[in-house]
Protein backbone atom coordinates (compact mmCIF):
# COMPACT_ATOMS: atom_id res chain seq x y z
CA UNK A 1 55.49 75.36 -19.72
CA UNK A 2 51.92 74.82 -21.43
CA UNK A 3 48.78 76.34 -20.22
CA UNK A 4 47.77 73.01 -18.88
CA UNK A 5 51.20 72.21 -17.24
CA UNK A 6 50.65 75.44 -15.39
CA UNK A 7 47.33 74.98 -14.36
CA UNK A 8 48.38 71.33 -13.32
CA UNK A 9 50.98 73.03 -11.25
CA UNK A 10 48.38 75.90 -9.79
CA UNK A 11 46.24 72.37 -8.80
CA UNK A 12 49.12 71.19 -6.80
CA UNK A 13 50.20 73.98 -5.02
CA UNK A 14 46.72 74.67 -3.95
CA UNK A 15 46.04 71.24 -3.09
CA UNK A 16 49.04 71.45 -0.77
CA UNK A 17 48.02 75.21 0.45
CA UNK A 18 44.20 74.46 1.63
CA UNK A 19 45.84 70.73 2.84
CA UNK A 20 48.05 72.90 5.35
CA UNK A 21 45.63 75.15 5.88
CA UNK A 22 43.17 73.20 7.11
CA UNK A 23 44.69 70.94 8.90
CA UNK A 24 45.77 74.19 11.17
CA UNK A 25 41.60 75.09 11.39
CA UNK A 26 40.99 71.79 12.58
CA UNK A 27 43.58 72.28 15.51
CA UNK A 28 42.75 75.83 16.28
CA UNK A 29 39.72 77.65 18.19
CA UNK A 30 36.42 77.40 16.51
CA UNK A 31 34.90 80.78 15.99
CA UNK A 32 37.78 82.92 16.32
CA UNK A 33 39.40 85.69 13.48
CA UNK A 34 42.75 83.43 13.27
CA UNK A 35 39.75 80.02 12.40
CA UNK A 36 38.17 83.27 9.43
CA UNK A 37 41.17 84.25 8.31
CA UNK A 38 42.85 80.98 7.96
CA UNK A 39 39.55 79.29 7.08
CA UNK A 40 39.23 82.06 3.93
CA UNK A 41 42.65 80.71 2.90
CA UNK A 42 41.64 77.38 3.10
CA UNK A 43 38.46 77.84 1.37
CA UNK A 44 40.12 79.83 -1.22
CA UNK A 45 42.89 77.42 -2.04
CA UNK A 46 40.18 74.89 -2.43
CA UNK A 47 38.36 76.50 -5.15
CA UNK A 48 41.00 77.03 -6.94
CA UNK A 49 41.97 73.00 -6.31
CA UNK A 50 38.68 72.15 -7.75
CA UNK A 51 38.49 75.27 -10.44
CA UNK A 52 42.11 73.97 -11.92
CA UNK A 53 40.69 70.05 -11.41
CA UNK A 54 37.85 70.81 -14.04
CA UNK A 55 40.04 72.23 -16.28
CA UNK A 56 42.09 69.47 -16.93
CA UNK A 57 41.25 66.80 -19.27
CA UNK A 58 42.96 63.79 -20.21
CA UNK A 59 41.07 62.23 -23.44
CA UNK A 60 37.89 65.07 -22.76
CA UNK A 61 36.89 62.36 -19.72
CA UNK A 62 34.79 63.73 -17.28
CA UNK A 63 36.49 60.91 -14.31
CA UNK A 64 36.23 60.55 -10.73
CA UNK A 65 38.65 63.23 -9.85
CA UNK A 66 36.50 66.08 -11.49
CA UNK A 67 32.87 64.59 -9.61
CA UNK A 68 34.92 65.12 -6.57
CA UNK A 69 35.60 68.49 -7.50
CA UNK A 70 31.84 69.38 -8.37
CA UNK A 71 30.85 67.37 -5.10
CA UNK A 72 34.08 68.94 -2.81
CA UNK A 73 32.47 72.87 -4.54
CA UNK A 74 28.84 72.00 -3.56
CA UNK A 75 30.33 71.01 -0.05
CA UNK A 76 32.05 74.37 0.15
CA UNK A 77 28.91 75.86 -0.89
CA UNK A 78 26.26 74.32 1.85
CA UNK A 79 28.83 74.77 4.25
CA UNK A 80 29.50 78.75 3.87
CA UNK A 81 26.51 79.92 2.70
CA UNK A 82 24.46 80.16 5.63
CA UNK A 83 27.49 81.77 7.48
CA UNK A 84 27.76 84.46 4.47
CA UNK A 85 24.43 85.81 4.91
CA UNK A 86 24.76 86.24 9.02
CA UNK A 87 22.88 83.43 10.78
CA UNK A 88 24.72 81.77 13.66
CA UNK A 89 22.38 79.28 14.86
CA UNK A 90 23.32 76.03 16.22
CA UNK A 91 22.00 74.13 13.08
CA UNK A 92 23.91 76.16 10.87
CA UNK A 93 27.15 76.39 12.94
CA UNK A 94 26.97 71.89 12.70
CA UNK A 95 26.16 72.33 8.91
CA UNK A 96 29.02 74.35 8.60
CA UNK A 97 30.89 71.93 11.00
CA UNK A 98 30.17 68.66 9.38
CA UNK A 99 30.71 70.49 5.65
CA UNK A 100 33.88 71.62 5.78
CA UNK A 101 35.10 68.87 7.81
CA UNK A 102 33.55 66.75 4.66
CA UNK A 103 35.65 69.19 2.19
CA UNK A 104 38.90 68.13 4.11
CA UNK A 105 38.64 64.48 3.73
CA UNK A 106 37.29 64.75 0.33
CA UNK A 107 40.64 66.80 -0.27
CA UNK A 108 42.56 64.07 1.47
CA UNK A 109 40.67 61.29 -0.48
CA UNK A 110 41.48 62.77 -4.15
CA UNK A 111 45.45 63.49 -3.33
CA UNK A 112 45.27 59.89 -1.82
CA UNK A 113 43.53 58.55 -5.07
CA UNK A 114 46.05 61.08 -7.23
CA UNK A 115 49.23 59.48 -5.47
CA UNK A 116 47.89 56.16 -6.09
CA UNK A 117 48.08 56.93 -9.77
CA UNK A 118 51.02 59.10 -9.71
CA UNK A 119 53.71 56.57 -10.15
CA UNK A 120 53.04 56.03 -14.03
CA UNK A 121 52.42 51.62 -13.15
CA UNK A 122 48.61 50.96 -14.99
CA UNK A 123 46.99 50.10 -11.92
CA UNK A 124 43.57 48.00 -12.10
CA UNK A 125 40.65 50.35 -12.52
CA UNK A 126 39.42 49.73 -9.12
CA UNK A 127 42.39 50.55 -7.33
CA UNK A 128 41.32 54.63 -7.34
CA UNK A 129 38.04 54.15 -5.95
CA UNK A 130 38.59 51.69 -3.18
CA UNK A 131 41.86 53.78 -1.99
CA UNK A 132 39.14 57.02 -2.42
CA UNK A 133 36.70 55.19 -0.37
CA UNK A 134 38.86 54.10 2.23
CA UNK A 135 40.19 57.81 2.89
CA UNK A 136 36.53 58.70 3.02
CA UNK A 137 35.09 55.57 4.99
CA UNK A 138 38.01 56.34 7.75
CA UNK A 139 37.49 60.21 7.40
CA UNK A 140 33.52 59.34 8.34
CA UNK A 141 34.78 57.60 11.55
CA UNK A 142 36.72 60.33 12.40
CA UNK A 143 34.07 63.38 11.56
CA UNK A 144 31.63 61.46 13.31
CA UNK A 145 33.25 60.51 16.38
CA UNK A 146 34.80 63.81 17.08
CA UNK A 147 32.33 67.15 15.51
CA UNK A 148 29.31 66.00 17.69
CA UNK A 149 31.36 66.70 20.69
CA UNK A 150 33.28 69.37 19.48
CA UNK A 151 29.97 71.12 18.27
CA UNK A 152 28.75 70.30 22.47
CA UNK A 153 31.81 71.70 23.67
CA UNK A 154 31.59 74.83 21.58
CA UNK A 155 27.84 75.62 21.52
CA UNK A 156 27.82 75.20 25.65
CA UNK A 157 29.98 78.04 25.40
């Protein structure tokens, strides 16, 4: 195995770690050590997703899947931040909400545009963005439709 066979292989496995582990700190409490702990794993696992995403290069392209890395690390960024240096205010607590919910679906969105690719077929050059904008477009639905009232619920508290 190459270095880039084994970085393609880090890529996957962390793809498939901070996939599982968020979709456990979407269904458990907000706020808790279990949402840190598991959230740290998730956020970790991402990095390296993106980290192992900008290392690979096929013909020194700079595509789609490596702005989604640079847009899924700003995401990360904006969205822990705030929380790193100690302020818990409701503003920052949705930021952090709506951000990492945003990281998840942009996670979702690249493996969906990956697997549409994966097969080896030459698909038609539009075929990665509209599936990536369709897992995004029905992600928005979703994040919008369910964080304002799970933000309510959890800052009545």
């Amino acid at each position: 195995m190459d270095w880039e066979q084994a970085v393609a292989a880090a890529h996957v496995v962390a793809a498939v770690s901070a996939l599982l582990a968020g979709v456990a700190v979407v269904f458990l409490p907000k706020g808790t050590r279990t949402h840190r702990v598991i959230g740290t794993a998730y956020v970790l696992a991402l990095v390296l997703v993106n980290v192992a995403a900008l290392s690979l290069h096929r013909e020194s392209v700079f595509g789609v899947f490596h702005w989604l890395a640079v847009a899924s690390l700003v995401t990360l960024l904006v969205g822990l931040s705030p929380l790193l240096v100690g302020k818990r205010s409701p503003r920052v607590i949705a930021t952090h909400a709506f951000c990492m919910t945003w990281s998840y679906v942009g996670l979702a969105a690249a493996g969906c545009g990956q697997l549409a690719v994966a097969d080896g077929h030459d698909l038609a050059a539009w075929v990665v963005p509209v599936v990536i904008g369709a897992v995004l477009s029905i992600g928005g639905v979703v994040i919008f439709g369910k964080v304002p009232s799970i933000l309510d619920r959890l800052l009545a508290e």
